[in-house]
N, C-alpha and C. Protein backbone atom coordinates (compact mmCIF):
# COMPACT_ATOMS: atom_id res chain seq x y z
N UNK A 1 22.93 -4.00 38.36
CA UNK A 1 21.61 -4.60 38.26
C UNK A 1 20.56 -3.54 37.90
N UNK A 2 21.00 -2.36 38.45
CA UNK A 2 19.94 -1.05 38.09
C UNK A 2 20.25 -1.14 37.00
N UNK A 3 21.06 -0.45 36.21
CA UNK A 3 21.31 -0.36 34.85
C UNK A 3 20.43 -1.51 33.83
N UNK A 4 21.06 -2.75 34.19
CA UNK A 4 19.64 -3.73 33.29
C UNK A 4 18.34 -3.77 33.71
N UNK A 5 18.08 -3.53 34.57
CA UNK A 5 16.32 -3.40 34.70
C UNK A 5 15.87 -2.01 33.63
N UNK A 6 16.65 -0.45 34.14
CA UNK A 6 16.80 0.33 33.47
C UNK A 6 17.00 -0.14 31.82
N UNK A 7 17.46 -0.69 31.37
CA UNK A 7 17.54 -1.11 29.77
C UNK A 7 16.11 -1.82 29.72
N UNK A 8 16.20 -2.73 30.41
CA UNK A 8 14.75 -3.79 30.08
C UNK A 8 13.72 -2.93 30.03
N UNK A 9 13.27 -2.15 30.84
CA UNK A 9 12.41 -1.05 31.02
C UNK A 9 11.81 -0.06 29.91
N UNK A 10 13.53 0.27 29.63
CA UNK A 10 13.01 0.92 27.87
C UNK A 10 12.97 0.18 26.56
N UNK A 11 13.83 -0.93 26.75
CA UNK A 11 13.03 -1.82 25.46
C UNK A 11 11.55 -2.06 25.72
N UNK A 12 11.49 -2.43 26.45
CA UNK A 12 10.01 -3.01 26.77
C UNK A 12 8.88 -1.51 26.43
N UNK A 13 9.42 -0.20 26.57
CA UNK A 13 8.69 0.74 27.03
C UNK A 13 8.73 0.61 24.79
N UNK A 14 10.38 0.60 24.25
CA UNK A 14 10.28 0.49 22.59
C UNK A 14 9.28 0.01 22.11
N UNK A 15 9.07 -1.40 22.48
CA UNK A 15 8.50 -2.50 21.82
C UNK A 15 6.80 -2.17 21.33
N UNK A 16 6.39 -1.42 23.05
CA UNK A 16 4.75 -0.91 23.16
C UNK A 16 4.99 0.12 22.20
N UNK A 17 5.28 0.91 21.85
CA UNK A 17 5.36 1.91 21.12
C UNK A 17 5.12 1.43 19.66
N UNK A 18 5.83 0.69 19.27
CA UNK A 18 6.04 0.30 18.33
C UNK A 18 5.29 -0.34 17.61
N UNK A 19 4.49 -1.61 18.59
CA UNK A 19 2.95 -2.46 18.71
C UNK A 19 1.98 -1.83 18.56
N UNK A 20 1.86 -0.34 18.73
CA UNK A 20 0.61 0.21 18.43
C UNK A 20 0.33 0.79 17.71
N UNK A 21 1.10 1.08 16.34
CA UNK A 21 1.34 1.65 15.33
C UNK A 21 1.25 0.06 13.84
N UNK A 22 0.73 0.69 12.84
CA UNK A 22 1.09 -0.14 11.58
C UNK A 22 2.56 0.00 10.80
N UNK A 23 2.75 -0.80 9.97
CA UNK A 23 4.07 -0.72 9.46
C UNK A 23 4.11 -1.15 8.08
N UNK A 24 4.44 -0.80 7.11
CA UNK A 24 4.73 -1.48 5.58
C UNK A 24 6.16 -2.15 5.88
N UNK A 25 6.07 -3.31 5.52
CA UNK A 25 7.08 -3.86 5.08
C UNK A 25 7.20 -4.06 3.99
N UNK A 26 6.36 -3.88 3.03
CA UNK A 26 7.32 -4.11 1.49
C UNK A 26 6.10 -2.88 0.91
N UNK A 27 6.61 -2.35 0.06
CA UNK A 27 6.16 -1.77 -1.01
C UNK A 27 6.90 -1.92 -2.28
N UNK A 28 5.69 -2.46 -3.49
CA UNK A 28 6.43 -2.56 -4.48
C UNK A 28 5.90 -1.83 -5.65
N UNK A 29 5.91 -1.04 -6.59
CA UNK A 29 5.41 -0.65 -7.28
C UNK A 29 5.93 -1.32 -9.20
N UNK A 30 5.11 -1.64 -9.58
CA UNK A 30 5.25 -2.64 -10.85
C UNK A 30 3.71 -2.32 -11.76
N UNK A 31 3.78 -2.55 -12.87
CA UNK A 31 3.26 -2.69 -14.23
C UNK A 31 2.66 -4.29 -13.91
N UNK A 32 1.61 -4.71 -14.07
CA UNK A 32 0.79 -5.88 -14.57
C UNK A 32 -0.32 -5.84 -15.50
N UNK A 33 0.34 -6.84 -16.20
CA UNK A 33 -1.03 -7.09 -17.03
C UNK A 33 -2.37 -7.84 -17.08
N UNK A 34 -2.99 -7.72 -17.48
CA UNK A 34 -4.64 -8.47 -17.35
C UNK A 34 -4.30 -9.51 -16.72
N UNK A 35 -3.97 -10.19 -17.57
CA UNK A 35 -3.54 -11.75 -17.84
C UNK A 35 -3.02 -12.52 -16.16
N UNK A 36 -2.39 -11.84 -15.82
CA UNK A 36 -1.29 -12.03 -14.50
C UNK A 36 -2.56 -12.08 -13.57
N UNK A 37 -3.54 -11.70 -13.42
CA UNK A 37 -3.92 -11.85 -12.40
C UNK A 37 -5.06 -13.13 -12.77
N UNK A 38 -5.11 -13.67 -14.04
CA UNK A 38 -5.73 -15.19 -14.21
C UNK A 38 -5.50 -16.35 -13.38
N UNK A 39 -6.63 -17.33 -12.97
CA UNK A 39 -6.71 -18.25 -12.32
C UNK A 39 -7.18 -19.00 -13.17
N UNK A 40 -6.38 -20.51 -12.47
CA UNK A 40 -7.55 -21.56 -13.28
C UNK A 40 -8.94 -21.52 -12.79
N UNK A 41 -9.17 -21.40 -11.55
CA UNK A 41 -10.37 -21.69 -10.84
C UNK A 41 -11.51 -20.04 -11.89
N UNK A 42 -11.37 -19.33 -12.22
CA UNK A 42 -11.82 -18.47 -13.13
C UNK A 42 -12.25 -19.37 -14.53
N UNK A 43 -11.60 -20.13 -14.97
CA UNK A 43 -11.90 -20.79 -16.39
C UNK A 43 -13.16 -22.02 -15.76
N UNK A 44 -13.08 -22.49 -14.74
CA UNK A 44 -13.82 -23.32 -13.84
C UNK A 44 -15.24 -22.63 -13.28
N UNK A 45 -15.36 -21.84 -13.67
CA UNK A 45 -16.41 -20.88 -13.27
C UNK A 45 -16.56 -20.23 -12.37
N UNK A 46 -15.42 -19.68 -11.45
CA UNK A 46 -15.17 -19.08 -10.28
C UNK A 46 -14.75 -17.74 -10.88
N UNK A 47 -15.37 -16.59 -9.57
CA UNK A 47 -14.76 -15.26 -9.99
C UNK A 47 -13.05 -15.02 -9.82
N UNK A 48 -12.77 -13.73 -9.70
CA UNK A 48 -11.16 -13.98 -9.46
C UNK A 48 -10.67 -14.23 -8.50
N UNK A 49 -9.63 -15.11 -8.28
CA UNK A 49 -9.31 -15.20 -7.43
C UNK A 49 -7.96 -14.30 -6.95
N UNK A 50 -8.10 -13.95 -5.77
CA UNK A 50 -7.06 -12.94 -5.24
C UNK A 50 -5.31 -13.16 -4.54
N UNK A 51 -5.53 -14.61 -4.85
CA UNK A 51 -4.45 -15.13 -3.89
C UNK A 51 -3.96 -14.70 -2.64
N UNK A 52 -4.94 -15.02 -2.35
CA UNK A 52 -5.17 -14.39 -0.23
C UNK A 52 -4.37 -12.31 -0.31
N UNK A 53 -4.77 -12.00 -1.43
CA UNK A 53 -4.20 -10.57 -1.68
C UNK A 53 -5.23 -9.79 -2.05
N UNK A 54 -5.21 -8.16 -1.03
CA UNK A 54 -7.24 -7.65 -1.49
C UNK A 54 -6.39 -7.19 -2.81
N UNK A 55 -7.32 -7.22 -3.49
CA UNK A 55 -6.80 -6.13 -5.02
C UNK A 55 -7.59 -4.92 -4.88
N UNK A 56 -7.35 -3.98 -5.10
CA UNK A 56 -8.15 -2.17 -5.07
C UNK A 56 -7.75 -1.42 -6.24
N UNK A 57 -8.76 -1.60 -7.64
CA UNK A 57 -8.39 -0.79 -8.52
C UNK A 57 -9.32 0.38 -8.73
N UNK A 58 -8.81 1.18 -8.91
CA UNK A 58 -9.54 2.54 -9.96
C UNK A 58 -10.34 2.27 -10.24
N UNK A 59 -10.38 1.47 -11.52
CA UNK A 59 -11.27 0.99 -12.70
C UNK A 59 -11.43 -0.45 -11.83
N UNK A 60 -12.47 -0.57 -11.23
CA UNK A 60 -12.77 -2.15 -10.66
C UNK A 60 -13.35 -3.44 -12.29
N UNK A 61 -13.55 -2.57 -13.14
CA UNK A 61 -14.02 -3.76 -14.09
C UNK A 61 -12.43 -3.81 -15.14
N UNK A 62 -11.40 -3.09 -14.87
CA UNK A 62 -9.78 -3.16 -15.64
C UNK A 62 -9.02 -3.68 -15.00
N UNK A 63 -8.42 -4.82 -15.27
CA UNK A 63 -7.07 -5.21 -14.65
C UNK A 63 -5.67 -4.55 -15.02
N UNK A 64 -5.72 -4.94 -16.12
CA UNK A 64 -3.90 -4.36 -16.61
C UNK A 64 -3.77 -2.81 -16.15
N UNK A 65 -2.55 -2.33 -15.45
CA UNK A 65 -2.52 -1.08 -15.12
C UNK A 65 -0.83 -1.03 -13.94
N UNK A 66 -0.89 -0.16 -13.43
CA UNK A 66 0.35 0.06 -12.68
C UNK A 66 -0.68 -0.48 -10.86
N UNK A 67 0.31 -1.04 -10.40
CA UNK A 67 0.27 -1.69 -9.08
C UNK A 67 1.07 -1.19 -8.16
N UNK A 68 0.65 -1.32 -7.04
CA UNK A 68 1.72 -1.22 -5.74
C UNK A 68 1.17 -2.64 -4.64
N UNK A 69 2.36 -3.67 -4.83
CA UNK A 69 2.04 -4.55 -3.96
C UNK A 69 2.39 -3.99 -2.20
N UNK A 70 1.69 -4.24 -1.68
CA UNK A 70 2.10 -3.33 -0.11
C UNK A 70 1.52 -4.16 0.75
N UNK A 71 2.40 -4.64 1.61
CA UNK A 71 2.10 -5.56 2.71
C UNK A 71 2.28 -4.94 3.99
N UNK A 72 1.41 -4.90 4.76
CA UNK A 72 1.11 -3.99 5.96
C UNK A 72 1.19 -5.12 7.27
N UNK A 73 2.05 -4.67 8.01
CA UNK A 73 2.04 -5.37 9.51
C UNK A 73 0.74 -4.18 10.23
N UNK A 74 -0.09 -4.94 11.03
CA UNK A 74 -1.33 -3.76 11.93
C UNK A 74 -1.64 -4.79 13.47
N UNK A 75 -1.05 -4.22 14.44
CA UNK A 75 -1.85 -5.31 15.39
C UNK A 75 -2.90 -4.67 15.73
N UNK A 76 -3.94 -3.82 15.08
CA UNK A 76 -5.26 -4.05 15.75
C UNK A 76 -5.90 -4.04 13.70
N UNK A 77 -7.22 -4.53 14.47
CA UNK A 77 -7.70 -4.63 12.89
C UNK A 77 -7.74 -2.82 12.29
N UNK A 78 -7.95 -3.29 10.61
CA UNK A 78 -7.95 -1.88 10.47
C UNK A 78 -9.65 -1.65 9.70
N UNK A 79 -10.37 -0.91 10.51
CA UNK A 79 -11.84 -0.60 10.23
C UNK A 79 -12.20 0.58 10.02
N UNK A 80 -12.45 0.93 8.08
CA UNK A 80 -12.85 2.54 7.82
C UNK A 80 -11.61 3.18 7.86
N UNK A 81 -10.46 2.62 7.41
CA UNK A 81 -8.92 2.54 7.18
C UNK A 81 -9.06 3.34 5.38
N UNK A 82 -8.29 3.56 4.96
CA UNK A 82 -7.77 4.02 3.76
C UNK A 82 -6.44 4.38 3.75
N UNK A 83 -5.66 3.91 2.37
CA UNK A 83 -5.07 3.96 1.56
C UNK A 83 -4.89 5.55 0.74
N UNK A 84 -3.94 6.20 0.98
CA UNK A 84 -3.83 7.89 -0.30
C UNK A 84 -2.94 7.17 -0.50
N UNK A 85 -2.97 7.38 -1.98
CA UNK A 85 -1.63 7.33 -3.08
C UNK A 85 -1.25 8.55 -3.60
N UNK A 86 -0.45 9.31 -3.49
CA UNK A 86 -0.42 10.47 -4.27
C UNK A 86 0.77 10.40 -4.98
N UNK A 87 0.68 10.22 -6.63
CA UNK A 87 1.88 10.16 -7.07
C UNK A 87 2.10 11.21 -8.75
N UNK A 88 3.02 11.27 -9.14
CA UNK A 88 3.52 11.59 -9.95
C UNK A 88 3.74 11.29 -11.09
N UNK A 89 2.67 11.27 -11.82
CA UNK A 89 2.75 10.10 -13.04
C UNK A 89 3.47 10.43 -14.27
N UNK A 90 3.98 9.64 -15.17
CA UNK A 90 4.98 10.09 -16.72
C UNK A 90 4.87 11.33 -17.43
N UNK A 91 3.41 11.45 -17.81
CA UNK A 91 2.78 12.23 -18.56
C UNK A 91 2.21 13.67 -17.94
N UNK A 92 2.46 14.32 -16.86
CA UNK A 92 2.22 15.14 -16.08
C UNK A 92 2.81 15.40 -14.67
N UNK A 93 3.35 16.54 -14.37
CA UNK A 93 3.98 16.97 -13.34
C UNK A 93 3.23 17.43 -12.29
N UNK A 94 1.89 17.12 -12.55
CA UNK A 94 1.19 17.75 -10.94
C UNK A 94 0.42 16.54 -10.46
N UNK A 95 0.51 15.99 -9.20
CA UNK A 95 0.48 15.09 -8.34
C UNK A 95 -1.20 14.96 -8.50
N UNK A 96 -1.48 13.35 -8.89
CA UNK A 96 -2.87 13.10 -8.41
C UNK A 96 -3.16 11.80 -7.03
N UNK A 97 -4.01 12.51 -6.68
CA UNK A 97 -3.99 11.42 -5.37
C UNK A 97 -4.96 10.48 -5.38
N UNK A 98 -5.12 9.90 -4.97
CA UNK A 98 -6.16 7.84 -5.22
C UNK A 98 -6.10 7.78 -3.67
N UNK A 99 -7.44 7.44 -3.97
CA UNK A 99 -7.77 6.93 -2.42
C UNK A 99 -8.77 5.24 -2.85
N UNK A 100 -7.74 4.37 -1.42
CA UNK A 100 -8.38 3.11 -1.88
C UNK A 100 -8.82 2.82 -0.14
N UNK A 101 -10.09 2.25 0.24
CA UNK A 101 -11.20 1.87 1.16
C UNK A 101 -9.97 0.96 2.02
N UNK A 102 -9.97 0.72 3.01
CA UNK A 102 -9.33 -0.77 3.76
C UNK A 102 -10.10 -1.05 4.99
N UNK A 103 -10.36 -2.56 4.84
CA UNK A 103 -10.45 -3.24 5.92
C UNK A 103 -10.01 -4.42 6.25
N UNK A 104 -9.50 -4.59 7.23
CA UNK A 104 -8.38 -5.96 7.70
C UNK A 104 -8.45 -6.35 8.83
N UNK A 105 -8.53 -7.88 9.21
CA UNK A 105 -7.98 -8.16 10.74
C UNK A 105 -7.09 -7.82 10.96
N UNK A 106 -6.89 -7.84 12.40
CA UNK A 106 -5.46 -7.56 12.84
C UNK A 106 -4.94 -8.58 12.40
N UNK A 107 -3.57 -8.37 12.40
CA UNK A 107 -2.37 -8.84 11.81
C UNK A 107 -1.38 -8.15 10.36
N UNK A 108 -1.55 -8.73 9.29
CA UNK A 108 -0.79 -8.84 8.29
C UNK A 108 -1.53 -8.92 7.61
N UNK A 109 -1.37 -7.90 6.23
CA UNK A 109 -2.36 -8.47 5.07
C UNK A 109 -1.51 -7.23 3.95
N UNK A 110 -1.78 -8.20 2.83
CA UNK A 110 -1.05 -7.75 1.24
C UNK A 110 -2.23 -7.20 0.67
N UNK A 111 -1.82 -6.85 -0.46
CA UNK A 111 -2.36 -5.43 -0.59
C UNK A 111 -2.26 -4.68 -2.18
N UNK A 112 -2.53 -4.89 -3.46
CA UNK A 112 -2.55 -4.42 -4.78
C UNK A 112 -3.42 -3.31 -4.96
N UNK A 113 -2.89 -2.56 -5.00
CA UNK A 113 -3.48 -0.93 -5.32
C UNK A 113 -3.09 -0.89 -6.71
N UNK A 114 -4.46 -0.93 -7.60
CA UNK A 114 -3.99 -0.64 -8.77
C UNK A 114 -4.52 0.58 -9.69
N UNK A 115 -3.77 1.57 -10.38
CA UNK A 115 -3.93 2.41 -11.03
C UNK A 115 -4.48 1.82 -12.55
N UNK A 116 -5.68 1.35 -12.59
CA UNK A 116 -6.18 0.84 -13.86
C UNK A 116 -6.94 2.16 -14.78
N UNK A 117 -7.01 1.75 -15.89
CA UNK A 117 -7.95 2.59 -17.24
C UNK A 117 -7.18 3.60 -17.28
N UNK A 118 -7.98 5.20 -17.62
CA UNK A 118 -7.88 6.16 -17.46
C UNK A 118 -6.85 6.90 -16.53
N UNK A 119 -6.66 6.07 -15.12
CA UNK A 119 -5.98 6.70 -14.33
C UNK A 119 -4.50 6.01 -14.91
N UNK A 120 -3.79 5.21 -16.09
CA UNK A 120 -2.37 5.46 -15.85
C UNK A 120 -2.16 5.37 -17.25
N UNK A 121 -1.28 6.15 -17.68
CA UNK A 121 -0.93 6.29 -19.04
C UNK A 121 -1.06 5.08 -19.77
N UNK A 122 -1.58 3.96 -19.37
CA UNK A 122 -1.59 2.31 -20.09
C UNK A 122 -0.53 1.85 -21.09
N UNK A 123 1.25 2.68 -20.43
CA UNK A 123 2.29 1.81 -21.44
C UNK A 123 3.22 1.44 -20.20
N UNK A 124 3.15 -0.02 -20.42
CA UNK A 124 3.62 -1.17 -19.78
C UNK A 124 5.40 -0.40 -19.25
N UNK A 125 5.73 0.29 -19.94
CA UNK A 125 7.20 0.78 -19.83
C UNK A 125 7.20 1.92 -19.06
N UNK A 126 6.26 2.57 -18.88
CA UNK A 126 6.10 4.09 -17.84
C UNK A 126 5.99 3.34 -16.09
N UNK A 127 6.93 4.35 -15.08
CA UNK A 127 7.14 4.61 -14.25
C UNK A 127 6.81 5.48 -13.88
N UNK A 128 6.31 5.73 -12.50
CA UNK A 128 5.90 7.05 -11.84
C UNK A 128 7.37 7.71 -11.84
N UNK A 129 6.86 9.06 -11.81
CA UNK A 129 8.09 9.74 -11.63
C UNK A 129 8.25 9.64 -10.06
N UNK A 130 7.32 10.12 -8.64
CA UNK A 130 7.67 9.92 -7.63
C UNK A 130 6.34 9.68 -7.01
N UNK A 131 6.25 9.48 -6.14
CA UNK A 131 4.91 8.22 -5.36
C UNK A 131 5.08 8.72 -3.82
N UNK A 132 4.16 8.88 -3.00
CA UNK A 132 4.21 9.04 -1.55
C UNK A 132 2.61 8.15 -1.21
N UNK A 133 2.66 6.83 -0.36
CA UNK A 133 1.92 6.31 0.34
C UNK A 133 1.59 6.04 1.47
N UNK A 134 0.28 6.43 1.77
CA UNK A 134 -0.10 6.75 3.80
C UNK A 134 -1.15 5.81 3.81
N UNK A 135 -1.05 4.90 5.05
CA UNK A 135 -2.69 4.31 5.53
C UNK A 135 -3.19 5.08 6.65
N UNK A 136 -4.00 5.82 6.39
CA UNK A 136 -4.75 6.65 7.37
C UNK A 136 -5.58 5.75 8.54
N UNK A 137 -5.84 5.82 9.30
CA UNK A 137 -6.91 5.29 10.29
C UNK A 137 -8.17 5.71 9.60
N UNK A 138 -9.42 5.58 10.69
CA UNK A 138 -10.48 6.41 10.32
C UNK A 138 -10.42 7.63 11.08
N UNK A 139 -10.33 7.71 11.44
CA UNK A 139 -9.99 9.51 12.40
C UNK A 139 -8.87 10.04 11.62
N UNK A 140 -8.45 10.01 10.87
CA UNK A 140 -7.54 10.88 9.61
C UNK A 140 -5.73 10.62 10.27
N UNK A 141 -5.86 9.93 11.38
CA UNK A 141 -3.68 10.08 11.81
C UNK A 141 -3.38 9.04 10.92
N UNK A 142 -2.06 9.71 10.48
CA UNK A 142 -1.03 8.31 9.87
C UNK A 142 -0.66 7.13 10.41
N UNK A 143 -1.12 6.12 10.10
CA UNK A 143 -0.40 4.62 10.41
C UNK A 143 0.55 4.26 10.16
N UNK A 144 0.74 4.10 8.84
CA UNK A 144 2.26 3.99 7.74
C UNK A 144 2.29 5.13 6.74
N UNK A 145 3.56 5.50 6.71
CA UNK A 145 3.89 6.31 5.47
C UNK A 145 4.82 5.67 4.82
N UNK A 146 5.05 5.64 3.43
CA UNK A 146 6.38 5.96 2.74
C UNK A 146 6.58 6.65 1.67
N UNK A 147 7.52 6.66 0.96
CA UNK A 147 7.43 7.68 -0.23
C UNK A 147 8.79 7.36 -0.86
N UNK A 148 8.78 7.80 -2.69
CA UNK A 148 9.92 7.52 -3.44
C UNK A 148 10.73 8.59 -2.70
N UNK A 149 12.25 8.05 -3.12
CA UNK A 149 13.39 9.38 -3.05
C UNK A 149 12.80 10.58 -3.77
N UNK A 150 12.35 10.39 -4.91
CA UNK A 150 12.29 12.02 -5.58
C UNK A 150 11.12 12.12 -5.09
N UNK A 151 9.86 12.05 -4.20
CA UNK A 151 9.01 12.74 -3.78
C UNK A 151 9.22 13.88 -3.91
N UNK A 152 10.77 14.11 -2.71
CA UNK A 152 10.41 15.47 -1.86
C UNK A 152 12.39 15.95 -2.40
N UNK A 153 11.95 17.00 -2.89
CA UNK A 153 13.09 17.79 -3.29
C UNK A 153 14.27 17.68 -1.69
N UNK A 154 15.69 17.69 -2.15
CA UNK A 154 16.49 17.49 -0.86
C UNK A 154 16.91 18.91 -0.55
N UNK A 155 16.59 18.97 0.75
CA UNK A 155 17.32 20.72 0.72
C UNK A 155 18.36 21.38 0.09
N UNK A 156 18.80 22.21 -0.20
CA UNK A 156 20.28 22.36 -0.76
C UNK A 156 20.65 23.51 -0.12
């Protein structure tokens, strides 16, 4: 009976741990074009619509560009939050980093970070070479990290 209270004890002790921290569950990184992010309600005289998704570009007046869809689990809201992207783009080997603003209720919320204009080589067929993404708090600690395999060289 000790022994399972002892187990219950530290799941339970897991779970808090775990609850107080943010989490990405998906990161996707993809190419979109203008077009893709059209609504009818836009031809209707409405601005864009986001499909319950914040969009955060570079170039706020460019759509077409490289994306990272990123859906964030947070149980407390996130206020004066940001987004670093630091990645590795086709055309150059030294890392530029993007910083995108966040604010969210708690819970769950999706997420398009987009590298528009100037900031991405603008051919639909280029891939980052390697990508590392953090949501900072406002006091600067990590919430979520992740990052491509080739970020980070493997020891040898």
């Amino acid at each position: 009976m000790r022994r399972l209270f002892a187990l219950a004890l530290l799941l339970s002790s897991l779970v808090t741990v775990r609850a107080a921290g943010a989490e990405f569950t998906l990161v996707r990184p993809q190419w979109r074009d203008a077009d893709s992010f059209d609504r009818i309600s836009e031809y209707l005289g409405g601005g864009e619509n986001s499909g319950g998704q914040n969009i955060l570009r570079t170039q706020l007046n460019l759509r077409a560009g490289f994306y990272f869809l990123v859906r964030v689990s947070h149980p407390a809201a996130l206020a004066d939050a940001k987004f670093v992207l630091n990645i590795i783009r086709p055309d150059s080997p030294e890392p530029k980093t993007f910083t995108f603003p966040v604010t969210a209720p708690a819970g769950g919320a999706a997420f398009q970070l987009g590298l528009t204009g100037a900031d991405w080589p603008g051919e639909k067929k280029a891939h980052p070479v390697a990508w590392k993404l953090a949501l900072l708090a406002a006091d600067g600690h990590v919430l979520a990290e992740q990052k491509s395999f080739l970020w980070e060289k493997p020891a040898k």
